[in-house]
Protein backbone atom coordinates (compact mmCIF):
# COMPACT_ATOMS: atom_id res chain seq x y z
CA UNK A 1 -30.58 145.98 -3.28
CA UNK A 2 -27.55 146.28 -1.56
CA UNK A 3 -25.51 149.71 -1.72
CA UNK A 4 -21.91 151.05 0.26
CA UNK A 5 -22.95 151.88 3.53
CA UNK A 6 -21.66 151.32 7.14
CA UNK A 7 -23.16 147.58 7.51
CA UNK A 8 -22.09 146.44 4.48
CA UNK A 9 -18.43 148.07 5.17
CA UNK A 10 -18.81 146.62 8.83
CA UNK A 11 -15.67 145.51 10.91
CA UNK A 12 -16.83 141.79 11.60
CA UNK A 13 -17.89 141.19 8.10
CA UNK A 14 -14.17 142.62 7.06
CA UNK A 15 -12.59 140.17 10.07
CA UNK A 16 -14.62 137.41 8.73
CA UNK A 17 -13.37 137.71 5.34
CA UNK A 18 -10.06 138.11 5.62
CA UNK A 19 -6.64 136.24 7.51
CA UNK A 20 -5.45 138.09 10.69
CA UNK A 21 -2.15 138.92 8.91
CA UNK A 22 -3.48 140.98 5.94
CA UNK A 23 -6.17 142.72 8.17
CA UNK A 24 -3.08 143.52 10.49
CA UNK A 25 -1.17 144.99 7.64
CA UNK A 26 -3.93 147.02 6.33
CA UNK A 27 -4.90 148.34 9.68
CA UNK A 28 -1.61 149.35 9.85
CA UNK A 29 -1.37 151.24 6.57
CA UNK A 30 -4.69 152.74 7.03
CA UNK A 31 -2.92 154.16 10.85
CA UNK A 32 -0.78 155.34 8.69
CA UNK A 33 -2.86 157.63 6.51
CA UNK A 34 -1.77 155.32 3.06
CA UNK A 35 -5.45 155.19 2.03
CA UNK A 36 -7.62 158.24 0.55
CA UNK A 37 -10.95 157.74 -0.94
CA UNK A 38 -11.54 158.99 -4.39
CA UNK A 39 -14.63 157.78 -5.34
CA UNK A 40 -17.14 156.79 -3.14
CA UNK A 41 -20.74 156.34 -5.41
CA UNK A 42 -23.78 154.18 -4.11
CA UNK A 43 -22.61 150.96 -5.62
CA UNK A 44 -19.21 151.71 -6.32
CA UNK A 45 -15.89 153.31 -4.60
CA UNK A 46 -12.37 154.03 -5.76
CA UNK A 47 -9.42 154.52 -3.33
CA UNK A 48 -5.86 154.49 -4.07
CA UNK A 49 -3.48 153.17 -1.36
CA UNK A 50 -0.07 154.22 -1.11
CA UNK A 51 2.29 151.46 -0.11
CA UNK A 52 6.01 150.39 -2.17
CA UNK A 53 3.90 152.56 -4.89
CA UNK A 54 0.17 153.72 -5.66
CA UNK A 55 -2.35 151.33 -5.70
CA UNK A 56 -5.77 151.38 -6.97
CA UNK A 57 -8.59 149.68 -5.59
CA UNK A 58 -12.28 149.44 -6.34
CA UNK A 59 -15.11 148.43 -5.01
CA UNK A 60 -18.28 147.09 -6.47
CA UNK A 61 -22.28 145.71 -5.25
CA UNK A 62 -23.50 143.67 -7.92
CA UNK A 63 -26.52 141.73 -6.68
CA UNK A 64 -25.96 139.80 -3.42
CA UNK A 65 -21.59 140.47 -3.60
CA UNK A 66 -19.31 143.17 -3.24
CA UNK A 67 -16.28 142.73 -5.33
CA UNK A 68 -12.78 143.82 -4.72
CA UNK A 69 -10.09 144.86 -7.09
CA UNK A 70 -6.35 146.19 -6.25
CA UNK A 71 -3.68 146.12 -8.82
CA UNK A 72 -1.28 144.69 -6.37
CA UNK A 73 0.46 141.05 -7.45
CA UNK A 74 -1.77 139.47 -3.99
CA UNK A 75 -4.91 140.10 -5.64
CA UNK A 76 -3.88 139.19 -9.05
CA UNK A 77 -3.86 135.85 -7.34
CA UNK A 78 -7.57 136.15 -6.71
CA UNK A 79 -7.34 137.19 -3.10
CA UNK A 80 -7.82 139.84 -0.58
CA UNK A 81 -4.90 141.69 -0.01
CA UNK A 82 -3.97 144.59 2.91
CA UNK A 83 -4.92 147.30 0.48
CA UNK A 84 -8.39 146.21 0.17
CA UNK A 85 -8.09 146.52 4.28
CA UNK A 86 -6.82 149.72 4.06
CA UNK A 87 -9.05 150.76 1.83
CA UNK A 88 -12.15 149.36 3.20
CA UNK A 89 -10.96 151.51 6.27
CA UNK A 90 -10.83 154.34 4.77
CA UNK A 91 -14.36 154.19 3.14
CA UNK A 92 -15.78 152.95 6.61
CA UNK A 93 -14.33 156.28 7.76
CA UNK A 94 -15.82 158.49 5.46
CA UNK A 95 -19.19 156.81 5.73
CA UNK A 96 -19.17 157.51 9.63
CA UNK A 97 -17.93 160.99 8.71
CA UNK A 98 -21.00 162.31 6.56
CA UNK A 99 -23.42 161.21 9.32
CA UNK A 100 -24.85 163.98 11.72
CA UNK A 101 -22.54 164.35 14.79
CA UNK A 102 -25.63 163.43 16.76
CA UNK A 103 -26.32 160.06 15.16
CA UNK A 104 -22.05 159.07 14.76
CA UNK A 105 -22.32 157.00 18.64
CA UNK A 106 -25.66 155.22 17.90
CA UNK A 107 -24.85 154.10 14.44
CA UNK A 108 -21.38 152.93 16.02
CA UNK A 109 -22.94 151.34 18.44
CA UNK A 110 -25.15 149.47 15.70
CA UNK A 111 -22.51 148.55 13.49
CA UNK A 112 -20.23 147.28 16.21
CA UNK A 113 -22.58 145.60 18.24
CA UNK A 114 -24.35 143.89 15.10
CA UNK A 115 -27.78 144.24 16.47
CA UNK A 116 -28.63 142.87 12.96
CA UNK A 117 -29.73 138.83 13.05
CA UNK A 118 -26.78 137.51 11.12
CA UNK A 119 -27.79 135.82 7.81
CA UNK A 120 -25.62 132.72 6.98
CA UNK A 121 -22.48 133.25 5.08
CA UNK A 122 -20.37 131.08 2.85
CA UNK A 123 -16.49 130.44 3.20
CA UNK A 124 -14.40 131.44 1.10
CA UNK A 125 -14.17 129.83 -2.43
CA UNK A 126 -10.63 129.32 -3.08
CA UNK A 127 -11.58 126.51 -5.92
CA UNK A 128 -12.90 129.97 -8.09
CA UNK A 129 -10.36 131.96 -6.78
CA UNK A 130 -12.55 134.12 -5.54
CA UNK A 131 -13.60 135.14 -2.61
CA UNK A 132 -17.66 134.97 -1.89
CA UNK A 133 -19.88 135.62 0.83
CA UNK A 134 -23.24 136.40 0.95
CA UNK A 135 -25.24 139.41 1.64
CA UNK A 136 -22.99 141.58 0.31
CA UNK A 137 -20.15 139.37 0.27
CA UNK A 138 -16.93 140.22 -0.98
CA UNK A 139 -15.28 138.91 -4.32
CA UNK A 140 -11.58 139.53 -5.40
CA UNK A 141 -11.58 140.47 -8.91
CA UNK A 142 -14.15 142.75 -11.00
């Protein structure tokens, strides 16, 4: 079973998931301190991102997916908008945060470097409307 941790909240599977526009614009409202963690539970978090107004975003592991939900008109549409960037940010933050200073540069290392064998993963389903990739794979929509 899958739960939120630093590889499943990993850079490349974020980049590999989402256009280079929105994960521009939600790099740039996480630089900006717009995203804050509420909630952040094995299988679930909650962050609200302040942009034109408060949204709320949450995050879910069901099985082999992790599904994504803003209240922003983008992901109404069924896809990943740059608050589900931000936010993802912000949880891969506070993940790194509550390990031990001593283990922060190796785990780093790990997640960045992706010592992991990759498993396959899908493209994106745009037919559903949703967005699916495996091993933890992300889904607009709850």
């Amino acid at each position: 079973m899958y739960t939120i941790n630093l590889e499943t909240f990993s850079e490349d599977r974020l980049q590999k998931s989402v256009d280079s526009e929105i994960l521009q614009l939600g790099k740039e409202l996480f630089a900006k301190g717009a995203a804050q963690v509420v909630e952040l539970l094995d299988l679930t978090a909650r962050c609200v991102v302040q942009d034109k107004r408060n949204f709320h975003i949450q995050f879910k592991i069901s099985k082999q997916h992790l599904y994504l939900r803003c209240s922003c008109s983008h992901a109404a549409r069924g896809l990943i908008c740059e608050h589900d960037v931000a936010a993802w940010l912000a949880i891969q933050e506070k993940l790194t945060e509550q390990i031990p200073p001593e283990w922060r540069m190796q785990v780093e290392r790990l997640v960045t470097t992706n010592l992991r064998p990759q498993r396959s993963r899908p493209a994106v389903n745009l037919a559903r409307r949703k967005f699916s990739i495996k091993v933890a794979g992300l889904r607009s929509g709850l």
